[in-house]
Protein backbone atom coordinates (compact mmCIF):
# COMPACT_ATOMS: atom_id res chain seq x y z
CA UNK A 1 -33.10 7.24 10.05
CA UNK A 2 -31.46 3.73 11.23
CA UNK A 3 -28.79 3.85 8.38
CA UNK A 4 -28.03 7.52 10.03
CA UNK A 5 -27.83 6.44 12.96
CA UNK A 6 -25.53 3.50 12.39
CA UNK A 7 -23.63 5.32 10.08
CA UNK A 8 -22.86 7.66 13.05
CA UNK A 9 -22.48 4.51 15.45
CA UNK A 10 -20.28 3.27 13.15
CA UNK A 11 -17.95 6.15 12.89
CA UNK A 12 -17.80 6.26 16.98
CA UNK A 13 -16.56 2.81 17.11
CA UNK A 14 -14.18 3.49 14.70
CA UNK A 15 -12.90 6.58 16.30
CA UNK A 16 -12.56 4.77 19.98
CA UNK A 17 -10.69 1.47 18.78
CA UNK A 18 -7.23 1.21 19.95
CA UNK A 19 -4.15 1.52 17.99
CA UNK A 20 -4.17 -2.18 17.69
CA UNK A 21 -7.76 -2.65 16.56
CA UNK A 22 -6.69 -1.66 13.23
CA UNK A 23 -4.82 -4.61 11.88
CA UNK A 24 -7.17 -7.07 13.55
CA UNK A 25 -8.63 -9.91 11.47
CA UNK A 26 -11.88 -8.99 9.59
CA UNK A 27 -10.89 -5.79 8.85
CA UNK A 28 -10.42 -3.83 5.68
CA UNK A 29 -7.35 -1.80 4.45
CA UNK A 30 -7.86 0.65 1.54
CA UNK A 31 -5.47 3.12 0.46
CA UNK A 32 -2.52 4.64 -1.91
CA UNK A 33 1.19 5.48 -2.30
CA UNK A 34 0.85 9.13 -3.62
CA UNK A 35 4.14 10.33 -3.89
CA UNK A 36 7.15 8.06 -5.10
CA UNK A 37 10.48 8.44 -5.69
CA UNK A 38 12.90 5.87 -7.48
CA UNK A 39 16.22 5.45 -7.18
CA UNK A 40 17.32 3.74 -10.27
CA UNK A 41 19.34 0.58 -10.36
CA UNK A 42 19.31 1.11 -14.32
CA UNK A 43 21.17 3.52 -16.73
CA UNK A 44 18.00 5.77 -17.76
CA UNK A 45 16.29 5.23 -14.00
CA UNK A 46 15.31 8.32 -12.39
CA UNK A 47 12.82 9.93 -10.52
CA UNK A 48 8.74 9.87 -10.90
CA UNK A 49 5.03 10.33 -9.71
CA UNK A 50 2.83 7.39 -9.41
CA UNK A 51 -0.61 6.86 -7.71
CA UNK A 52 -0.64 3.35 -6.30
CA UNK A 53 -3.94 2.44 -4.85
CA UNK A 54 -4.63 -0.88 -2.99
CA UNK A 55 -6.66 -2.68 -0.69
CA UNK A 56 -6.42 -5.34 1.53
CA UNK A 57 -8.81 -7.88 3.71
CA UNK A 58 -6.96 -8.92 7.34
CA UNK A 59 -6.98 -12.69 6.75
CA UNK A 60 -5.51 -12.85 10.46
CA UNK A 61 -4.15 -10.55 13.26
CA UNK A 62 -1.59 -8.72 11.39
CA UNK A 63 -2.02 -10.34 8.21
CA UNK A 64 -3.22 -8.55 5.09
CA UNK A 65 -3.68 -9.89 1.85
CA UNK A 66 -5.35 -8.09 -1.00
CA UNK A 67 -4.39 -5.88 -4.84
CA UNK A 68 -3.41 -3.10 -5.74
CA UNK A 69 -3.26 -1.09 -9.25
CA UNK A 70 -0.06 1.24 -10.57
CA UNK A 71 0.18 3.97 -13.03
CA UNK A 72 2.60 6.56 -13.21
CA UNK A 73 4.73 8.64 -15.45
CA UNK A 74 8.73 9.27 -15.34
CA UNK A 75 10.18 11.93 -17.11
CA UNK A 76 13.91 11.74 -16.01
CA UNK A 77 14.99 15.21 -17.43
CA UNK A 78 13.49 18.20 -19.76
CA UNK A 79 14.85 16.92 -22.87
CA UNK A 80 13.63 12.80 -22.06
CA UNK A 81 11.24 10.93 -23.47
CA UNK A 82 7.85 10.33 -20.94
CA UNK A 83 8.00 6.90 -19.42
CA UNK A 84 4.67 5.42 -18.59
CA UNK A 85 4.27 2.71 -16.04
CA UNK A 86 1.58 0.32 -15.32
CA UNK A 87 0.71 -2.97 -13.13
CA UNK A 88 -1.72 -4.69 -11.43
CA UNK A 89 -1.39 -7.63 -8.94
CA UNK A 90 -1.95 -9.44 -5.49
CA UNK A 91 -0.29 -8.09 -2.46
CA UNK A 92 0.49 -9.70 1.42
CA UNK A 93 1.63 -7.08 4.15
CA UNK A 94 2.66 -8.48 7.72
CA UNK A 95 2.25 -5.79 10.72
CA UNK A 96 5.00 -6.48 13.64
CA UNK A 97 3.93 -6.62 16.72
CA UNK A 98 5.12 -4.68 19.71
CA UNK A 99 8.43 -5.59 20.70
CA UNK A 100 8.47 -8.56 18.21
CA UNK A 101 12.09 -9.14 16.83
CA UNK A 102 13.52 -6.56 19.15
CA UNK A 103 11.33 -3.77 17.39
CA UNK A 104 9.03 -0.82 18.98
CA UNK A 105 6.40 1.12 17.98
CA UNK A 106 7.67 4.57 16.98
CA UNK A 107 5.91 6.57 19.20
CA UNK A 108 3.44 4.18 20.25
CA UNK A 109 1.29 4.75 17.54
CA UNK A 110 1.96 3.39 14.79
CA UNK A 111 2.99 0.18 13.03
CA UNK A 112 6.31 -1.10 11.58
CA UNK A 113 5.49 -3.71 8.59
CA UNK A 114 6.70 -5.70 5.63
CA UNK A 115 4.82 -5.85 2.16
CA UNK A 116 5.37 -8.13 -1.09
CA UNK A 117 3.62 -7.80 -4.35
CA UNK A 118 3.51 -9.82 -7.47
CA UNK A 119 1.60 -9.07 -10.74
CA UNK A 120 1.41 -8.32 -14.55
CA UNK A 121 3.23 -4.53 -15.45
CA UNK A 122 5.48 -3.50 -17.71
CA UNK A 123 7.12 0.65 -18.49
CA UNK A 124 6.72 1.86 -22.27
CA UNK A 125 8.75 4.64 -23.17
CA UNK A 126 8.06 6.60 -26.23
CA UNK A 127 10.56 5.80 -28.75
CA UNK A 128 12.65 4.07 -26.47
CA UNK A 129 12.76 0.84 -24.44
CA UNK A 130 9.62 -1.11 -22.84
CA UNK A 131 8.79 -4.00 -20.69
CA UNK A 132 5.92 -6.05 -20.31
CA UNK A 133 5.70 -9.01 -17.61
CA UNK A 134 5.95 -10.02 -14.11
CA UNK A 135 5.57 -7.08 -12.18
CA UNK A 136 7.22 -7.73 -8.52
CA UNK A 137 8.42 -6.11 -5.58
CA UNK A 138 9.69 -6.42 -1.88
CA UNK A 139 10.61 -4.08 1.11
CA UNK A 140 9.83 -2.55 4.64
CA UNK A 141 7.45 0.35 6.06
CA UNK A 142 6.29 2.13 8.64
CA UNK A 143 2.31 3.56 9.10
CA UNK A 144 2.02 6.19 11.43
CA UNK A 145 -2.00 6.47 12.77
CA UNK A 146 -2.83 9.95 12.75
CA UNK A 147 -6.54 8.74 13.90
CA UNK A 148 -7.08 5.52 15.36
CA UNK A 149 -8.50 4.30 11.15
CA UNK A 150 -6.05 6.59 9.24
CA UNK A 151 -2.31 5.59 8.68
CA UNK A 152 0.46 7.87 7.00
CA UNK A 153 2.56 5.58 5.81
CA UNK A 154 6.27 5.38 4.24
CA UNK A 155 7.77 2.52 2.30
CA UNK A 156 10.77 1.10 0.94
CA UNK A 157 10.66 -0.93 -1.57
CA UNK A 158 13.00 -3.25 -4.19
CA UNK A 159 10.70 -2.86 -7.17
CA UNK A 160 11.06 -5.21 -10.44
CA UNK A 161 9.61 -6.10 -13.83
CA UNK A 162 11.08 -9.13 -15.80
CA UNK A 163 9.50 -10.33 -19.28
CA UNK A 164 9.56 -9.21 -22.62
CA UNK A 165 10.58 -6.46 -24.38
CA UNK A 166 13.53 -4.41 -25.29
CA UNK A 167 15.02 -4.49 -21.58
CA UNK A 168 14.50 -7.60 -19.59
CA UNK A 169 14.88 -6.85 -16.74
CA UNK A 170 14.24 -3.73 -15.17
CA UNK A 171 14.49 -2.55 -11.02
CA UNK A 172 14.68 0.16 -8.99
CA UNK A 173 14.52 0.81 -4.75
CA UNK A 174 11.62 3.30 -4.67
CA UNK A 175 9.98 5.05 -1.39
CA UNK A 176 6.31 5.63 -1.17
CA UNK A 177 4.65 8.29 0.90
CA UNK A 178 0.81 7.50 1.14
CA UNK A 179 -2.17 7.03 3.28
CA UNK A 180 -4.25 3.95 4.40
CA UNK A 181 -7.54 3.79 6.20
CA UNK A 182 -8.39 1.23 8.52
CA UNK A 183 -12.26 0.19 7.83
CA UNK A 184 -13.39 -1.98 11.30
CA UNK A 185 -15.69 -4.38 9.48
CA UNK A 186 -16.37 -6.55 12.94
CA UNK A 187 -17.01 -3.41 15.04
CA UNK A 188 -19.38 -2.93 11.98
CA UNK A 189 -20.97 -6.17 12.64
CA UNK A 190 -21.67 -5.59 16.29
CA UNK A 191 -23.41 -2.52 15.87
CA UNK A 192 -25.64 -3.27 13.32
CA UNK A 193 -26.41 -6.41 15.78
CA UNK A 194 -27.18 -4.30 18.37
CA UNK A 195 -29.42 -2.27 16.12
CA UNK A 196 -31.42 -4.78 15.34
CA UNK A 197 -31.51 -6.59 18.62
């Protein structure tokens, strides 16, 4: 019956945090890019699916650092050959705050923010060129907070992966539609204290 309850006390808190409560230190980020599309900076780039998921710890105010995980396939036209790619890594996303650098909140709810990765990946294509190495990538985005924990998010990124293979170097400016929820680990903490006390 307690876990119920602070299950449900849990969720409340959640629900009534502000739109900056999100992105506050101690706090947990844990989502996916679901949709991508590439823009290639290569001969055979194209377009592509890929589930991305990752999750992140808030280190500070605004500060996320965490992984993620990437697998998708390419297929640039009916007569191509499947590309597969791959990678896993660390990633660091910094959240601007209101009115920082000149820039507002769309709407005033949501979040304008800037996110690096770096990893291992590499793209195989059947019978045709691969690449395995350092997986890497760079670029802005914006997450929109439908509820006060859930962001729909949008990114732009300069995507790369340099190493071995027969192509070394490949890179491409993808965007990312996705979702991220926003998991209030301190408001967690002060519930469960006041359960107990």
């Amino acid at each position: 019956m307690k876990k119920l309850i602070f299950t449900g006390l849990l969720a409340v808190a959640g629900l009534t945090s502000n739109a900056n409560a999100q992105i506050q230190e101690g706090n947990w980020m844990v989502g996916s890019s679901i949709v991508t599309s590439n823009f290639g900076l290569n001969t055979d780039a194209g377009y592509n699916f890929a589930i991305q998921p990752r999750a992140a710890y808030f280190v500070k105010d605004n500060v996320a650092v965490g992984g993620y995980v990437k697998l998708g396939t390419e297929k640039i036209s009916k007569d191509s050959n499947t590309k597969f790619t791959y990678g896993v890594g660390a990633l660091g996303r910094y959240y601007l705050s209101p009115g920082e650098q000149g820039v507002d909140n769309l709407l005033n709810h949501g979040r304008w923010f800037f996110e690096g990765n770096v990893g291992i990946g590499g793209q195989n294509t059947k019978g045709g060129t691969n690449t395995t190495g350092l997986d890497f990538g760079i670029g802005p985005g914006y997450s929109y907070f439908i509820t006060p924990n859930i962001g729909l998010e949008g990114l732009v990124k300069y995507d790369g992966i340099a190493g071995f293979g027969s192509e070394g170097l490949t890179s491409k400016i993808s965007f990312n539609v996705g979702l991220s929820i926003f998991l209030p680990t301190s408001k967690g903490r002060e519930v469960m204290n006041d359960i107990k006390n």
